[in-house]
PDB file of N, CA and C in Angstrom:
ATOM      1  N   UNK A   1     107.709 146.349  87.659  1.00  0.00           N
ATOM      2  CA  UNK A   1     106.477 146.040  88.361  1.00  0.00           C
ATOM      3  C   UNK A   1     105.793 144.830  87.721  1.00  0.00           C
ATOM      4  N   UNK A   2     105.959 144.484  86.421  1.00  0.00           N
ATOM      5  CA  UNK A   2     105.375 143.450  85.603  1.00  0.00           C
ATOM      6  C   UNK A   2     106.017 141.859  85.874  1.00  0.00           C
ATOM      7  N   UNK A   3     107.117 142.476  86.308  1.00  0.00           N
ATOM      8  CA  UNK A   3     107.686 141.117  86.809  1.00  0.00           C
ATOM      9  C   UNK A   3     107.612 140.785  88.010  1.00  0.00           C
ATOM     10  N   UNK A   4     107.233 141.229  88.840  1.00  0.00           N
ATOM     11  CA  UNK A   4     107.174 141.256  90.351  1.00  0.00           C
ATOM     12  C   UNK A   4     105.257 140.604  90.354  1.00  0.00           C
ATOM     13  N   UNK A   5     104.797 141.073  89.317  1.00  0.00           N
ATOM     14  CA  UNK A   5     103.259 140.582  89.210  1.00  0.00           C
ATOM     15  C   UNK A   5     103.508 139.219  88.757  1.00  0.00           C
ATOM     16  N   UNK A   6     103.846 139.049  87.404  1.00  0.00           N
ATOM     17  CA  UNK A   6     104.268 137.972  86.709  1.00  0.00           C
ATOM     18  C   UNK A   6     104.899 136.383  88.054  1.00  0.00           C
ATOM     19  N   UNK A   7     105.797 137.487  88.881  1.00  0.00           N
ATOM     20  CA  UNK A   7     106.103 135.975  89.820  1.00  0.00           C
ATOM     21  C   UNK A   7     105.192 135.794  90.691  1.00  0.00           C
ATOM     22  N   UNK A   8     104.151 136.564  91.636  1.00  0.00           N
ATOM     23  CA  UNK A   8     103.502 136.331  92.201  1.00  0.00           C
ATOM     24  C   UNK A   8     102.347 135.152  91.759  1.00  0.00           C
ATOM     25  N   UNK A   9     102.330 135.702  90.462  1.00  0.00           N
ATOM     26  CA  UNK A   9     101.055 135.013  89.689  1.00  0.00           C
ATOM     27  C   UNK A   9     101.582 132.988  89.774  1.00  0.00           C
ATOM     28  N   UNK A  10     103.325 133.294  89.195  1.00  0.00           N
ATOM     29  CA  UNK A  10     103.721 132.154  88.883  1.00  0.00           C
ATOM     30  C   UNK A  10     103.582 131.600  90.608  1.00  0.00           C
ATOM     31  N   UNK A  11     103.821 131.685  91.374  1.00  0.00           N
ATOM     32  CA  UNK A  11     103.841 131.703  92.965  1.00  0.00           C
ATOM     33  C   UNK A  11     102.420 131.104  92.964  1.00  0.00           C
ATOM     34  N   UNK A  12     101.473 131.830  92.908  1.00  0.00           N
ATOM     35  CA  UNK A  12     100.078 131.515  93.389  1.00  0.00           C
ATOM     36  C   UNK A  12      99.632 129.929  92.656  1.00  0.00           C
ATOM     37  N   UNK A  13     100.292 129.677  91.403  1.00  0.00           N
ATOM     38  CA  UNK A  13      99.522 128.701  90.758  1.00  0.00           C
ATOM     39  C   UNK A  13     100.206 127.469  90.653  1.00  0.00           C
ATOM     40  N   UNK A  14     101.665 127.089  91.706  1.00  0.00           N
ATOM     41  CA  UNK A  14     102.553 126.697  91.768  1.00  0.00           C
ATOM     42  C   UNK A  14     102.383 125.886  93.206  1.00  0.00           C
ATOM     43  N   UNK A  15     102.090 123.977  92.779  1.00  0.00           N
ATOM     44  CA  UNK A  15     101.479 123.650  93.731  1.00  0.00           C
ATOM     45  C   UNK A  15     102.589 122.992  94.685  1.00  0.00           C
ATOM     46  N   UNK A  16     103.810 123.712  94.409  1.00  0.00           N
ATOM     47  CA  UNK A  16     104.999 122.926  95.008  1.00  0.00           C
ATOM     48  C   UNK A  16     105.057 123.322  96.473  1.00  0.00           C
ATOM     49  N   UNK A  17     104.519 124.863  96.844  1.00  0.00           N
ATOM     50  CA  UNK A  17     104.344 124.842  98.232  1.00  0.00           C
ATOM     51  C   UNK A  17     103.839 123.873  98.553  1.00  0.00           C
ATOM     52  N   UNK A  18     102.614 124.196  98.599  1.00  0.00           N
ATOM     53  CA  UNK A  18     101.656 123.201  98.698  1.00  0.00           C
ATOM     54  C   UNK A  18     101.929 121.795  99.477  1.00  0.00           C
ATOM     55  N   UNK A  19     102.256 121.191  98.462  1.00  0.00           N
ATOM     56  CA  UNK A  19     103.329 119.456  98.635  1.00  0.00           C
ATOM     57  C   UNK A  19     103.898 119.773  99.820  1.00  0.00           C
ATOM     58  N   UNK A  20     104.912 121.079  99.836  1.00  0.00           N
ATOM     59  CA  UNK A  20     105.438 120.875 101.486  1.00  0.00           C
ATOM     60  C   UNK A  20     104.909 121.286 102.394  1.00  0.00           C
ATOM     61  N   UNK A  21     103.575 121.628 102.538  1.00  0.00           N
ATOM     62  CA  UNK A  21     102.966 122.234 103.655  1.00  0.00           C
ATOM     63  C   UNK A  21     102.901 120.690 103.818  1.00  0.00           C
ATOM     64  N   UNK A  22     102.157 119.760 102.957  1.00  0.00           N
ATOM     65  CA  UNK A  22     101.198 118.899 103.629  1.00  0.00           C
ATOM     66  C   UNK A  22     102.184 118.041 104.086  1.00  0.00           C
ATOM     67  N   UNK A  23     103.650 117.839 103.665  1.00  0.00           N
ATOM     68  CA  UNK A  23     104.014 116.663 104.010  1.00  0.00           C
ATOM     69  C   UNK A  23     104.909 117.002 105.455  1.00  0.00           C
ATOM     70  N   UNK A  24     104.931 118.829 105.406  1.00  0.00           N
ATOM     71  CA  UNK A  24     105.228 118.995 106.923  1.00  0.00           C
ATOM     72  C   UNK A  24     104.443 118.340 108.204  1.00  0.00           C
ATOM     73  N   UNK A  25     103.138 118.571 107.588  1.00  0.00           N
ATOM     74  CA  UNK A  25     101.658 118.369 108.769  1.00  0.00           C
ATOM     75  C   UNK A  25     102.008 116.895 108.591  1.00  0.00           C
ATOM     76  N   UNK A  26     102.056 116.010 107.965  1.00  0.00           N
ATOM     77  CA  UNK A  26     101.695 114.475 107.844  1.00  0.00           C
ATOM     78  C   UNK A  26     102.989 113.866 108.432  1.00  0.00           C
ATOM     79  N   UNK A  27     104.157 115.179 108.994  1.00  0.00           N
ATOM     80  CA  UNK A  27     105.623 114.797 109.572  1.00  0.00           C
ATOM     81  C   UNK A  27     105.306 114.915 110.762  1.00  0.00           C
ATOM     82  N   UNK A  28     104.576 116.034 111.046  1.00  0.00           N
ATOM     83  CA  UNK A  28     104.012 117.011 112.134  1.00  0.00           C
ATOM     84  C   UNK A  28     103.348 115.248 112.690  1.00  0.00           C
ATOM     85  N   UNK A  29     102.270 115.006 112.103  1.00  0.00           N
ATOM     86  CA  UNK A  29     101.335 114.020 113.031  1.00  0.00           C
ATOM     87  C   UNK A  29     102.233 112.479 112.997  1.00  0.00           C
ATOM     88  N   UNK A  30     102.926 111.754 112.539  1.00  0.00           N
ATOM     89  CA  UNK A  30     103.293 111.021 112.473  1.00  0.00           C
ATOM     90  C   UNK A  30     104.343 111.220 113.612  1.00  0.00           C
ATOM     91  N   UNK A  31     104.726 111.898 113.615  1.00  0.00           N
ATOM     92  CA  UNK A  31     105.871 112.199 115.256  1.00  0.00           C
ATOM     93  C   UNK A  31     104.947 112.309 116.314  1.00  0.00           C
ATOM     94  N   UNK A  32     103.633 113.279 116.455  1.00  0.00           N
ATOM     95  CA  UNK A  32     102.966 112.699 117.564  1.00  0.00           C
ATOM     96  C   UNK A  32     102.892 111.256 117.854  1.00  0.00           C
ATOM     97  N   UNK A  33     102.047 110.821 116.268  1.00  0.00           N
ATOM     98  CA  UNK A  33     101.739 109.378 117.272  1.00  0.00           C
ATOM     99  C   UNK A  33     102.851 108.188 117.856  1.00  0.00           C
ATOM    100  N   UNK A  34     104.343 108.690 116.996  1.00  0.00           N
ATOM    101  CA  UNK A  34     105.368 108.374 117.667  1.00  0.00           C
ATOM    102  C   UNK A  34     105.683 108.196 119.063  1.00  0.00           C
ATOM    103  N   UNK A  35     105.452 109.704 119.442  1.00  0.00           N
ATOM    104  CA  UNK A  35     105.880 109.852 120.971  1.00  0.00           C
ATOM    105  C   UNK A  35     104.170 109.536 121.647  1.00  0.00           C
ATOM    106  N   UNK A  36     103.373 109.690 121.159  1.00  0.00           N
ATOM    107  CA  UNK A  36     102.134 108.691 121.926  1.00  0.00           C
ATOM    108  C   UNK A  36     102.340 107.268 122.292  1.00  0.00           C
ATOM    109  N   UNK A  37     102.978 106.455 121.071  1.00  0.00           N
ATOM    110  CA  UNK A  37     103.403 105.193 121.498  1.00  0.00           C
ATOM    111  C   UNK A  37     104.287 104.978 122.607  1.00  0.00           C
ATOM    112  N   UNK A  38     105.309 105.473 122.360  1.00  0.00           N
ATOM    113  CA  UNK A  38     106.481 104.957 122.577  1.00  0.00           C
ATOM    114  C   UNK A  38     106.101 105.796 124.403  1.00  0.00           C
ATOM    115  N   UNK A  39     105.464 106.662 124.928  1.00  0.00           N
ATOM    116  CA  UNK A  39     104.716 106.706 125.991  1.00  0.00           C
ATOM    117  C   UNK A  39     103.931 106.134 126.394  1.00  0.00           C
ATOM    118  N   UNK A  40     102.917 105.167 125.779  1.00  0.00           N
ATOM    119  CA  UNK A  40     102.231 104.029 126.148  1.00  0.00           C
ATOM    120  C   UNK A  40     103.242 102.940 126.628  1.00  0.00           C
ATOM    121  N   UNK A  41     104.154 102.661 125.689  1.00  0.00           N
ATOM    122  CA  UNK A  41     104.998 101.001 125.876  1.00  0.00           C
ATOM    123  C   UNK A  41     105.723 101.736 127.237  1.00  0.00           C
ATOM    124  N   UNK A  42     106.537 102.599 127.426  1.00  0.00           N
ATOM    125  CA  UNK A  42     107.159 103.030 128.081  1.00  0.00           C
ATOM    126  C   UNK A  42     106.319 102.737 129.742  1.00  0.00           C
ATOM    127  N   UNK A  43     105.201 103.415 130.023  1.00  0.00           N
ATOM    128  CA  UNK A  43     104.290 102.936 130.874  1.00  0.00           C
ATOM    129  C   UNK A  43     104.015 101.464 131.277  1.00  0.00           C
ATOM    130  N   UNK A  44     103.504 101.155 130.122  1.00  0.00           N
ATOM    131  CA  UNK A  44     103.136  99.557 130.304  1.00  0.00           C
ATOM    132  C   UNK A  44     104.238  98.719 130.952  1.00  0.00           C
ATOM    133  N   UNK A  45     105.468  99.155 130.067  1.00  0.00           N
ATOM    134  CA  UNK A  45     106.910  98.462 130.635  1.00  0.00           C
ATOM    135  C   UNK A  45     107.311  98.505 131.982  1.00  0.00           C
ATOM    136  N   UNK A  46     106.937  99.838 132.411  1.00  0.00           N
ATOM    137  CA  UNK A  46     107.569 100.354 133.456  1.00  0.00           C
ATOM    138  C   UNK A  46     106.126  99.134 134.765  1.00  0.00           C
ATOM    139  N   UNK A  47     104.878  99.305 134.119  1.00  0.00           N
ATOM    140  CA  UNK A  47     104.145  98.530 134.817  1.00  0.00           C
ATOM    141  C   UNK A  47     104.421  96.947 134.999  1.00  0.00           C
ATOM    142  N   UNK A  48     104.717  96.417 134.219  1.00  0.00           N
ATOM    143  CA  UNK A  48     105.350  94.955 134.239  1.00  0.00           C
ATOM    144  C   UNK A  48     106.110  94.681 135.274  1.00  0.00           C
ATOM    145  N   UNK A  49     107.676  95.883 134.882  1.00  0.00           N
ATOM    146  CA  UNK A  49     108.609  95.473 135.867  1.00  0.00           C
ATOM    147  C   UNK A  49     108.103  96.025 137.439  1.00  0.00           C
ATOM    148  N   UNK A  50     107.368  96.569 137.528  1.00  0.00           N
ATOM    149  CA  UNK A  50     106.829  96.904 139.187  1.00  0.00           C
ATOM    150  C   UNK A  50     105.979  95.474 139.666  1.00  0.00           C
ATOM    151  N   UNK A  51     105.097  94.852 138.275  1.00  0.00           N
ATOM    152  CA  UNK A  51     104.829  94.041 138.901  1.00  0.00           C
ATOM    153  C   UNK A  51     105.428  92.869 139.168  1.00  0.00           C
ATOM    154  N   UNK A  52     106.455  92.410 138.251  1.00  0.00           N
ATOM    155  CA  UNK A  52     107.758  91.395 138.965  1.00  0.00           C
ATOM    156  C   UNK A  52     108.420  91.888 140.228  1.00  0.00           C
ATOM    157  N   UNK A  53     109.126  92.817 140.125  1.00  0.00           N
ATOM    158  CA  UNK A  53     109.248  93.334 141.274  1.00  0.00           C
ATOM    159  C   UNK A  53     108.559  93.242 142.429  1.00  0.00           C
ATOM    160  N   UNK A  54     107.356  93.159 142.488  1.00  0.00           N
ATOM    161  CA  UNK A  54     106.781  92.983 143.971  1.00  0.00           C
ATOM    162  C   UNK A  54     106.306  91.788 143.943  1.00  0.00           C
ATOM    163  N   UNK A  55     106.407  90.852 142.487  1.00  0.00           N
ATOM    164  CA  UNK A  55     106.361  89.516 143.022  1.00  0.00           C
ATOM    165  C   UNK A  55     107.171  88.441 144.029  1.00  0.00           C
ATOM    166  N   UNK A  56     108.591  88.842 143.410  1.00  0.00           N
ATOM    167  CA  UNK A  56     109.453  88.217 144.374  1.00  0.00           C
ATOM    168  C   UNK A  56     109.661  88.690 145.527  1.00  0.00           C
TER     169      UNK A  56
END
């Protein structure tokens, strides 16, 4: 039982989770604004060529 306390303790004060929570979330948001972009250009692009397109 002393060791099962002993790791929890070592667990709780052990900031290595930690590190990977945050650099999940900062993976997490950096892929949003990925696919935010790349849905903007995608649009815009798609707007360009409609408007060549009905130029000629």
């Amino acid at each position: 039982m002393k060791r099962r306390t002993q790791r929890i303790e070592r667990l709780a004060r052990s900031e290595d989770g930690l590190t990977a929570t945050e650099y999940a979330v900062m993976l997490a948001l950096i892929i949003m604004v990925c696919i935010n972009a790349v849905q903007t250009l995608g649009c815009t692009a798609k707007m360009t060529f409609i408007n060549v397109a009905n130029s000629m």
